[in-house]
Protein backbone atom coordinates (compact mmCIF):
# COMPACT_ATOMS: atom_id res chain seq x y z
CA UNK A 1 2.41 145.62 -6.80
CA UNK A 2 2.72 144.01 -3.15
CA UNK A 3 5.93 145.09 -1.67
CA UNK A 4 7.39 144.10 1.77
CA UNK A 5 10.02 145.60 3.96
CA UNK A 6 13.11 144.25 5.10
CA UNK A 7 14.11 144.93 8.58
CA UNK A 8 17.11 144.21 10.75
CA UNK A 9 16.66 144.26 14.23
CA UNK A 10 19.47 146.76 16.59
CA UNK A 11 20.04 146.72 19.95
CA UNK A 12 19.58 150.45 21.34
CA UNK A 13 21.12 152.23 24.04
CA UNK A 14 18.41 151.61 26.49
CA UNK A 15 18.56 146.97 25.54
CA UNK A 16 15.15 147.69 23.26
CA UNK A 17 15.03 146.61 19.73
CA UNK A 18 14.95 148.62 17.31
CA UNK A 19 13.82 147.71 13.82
CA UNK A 20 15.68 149.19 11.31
CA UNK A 21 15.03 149.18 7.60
CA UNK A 22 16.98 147.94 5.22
CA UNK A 23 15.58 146.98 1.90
CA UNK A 24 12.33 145.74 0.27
CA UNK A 25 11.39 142.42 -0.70
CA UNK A 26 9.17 142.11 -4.03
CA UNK A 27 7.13 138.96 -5.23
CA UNK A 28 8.21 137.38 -8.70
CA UNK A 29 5.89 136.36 -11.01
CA UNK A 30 7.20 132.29 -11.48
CA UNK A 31 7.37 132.02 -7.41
CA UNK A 32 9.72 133.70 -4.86
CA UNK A 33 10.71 137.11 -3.64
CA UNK A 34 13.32 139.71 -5.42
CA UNK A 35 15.32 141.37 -2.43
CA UNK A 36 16.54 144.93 -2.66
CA UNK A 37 19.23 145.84 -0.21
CA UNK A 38 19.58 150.13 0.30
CA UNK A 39 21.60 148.71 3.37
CA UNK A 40 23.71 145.39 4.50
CA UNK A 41 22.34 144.07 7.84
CA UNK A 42 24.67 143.85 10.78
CA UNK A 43 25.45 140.66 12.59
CA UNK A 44 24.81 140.40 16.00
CA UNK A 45 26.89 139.40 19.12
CA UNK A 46 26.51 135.64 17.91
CA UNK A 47 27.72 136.78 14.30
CA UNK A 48 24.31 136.00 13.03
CA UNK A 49 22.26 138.06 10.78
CA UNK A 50 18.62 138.23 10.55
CA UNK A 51 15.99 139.92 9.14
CA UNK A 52 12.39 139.96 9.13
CA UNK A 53 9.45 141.00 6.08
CA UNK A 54 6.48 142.62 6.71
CA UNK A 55 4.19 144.51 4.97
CA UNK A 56 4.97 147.72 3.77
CA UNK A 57 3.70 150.46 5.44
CA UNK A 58 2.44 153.92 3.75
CA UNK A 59 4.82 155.82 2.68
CA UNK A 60 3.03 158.62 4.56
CA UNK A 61 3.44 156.37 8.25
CA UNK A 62 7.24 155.75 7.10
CA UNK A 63 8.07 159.19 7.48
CA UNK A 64 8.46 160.05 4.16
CA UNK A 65 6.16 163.02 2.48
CA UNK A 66 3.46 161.93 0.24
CA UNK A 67 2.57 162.72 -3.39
CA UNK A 68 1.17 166.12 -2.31
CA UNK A 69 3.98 167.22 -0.28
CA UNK A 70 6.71 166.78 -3.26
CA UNK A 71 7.82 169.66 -4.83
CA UNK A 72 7.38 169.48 -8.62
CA UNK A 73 9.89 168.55 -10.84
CA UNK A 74 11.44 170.39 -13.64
CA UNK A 75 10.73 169.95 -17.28
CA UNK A 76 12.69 166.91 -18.29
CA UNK A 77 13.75 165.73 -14.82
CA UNK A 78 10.06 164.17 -14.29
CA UNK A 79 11.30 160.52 -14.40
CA UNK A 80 10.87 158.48 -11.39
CA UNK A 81 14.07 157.26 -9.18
CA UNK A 82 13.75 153.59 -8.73
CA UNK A 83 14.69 153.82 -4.80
């Protein structure tokens, strides 16, 4: 399944923008996207609020550890967590 992330942009310390993300963004199947929020964007000085999808990136280049890195799970707690 194609999945995109959401991303808000933040102002850093420094003036550079800084992507950060907040969601995922998943095609339907009769046209248009299903958004998943982990996080509410911010709005900026102008009290607008934007985000931009892109592609998802690996999991592994996210940051996060891959299949091989997980520790197993115990007997009955095997399901998988939907965030």
């Amino acid at each position: 399944m194609t999945r995109y992330d959401l991303l808000s942009p933040r102002q850093s310390k420094d003036g550079k923008t800084r992507w950060l993300k907040v969601g995922a963004a998943f095609p339907r199947d009769k046209g248009g996207f299903s958004l998943v929020f982990d996080a509410l964007p911010l709005p900026d000085k102008e009290n607008r609020v934007q985000l931009l999808m892109s592609e998802a990136k690996p999991r592994e280049d996210a940051g996060y550890p891959g299949p091989a890195d997980r520790p197993a799970m115990p007997a009955g707690l095997d399901d998988e967590i939907p965030f």
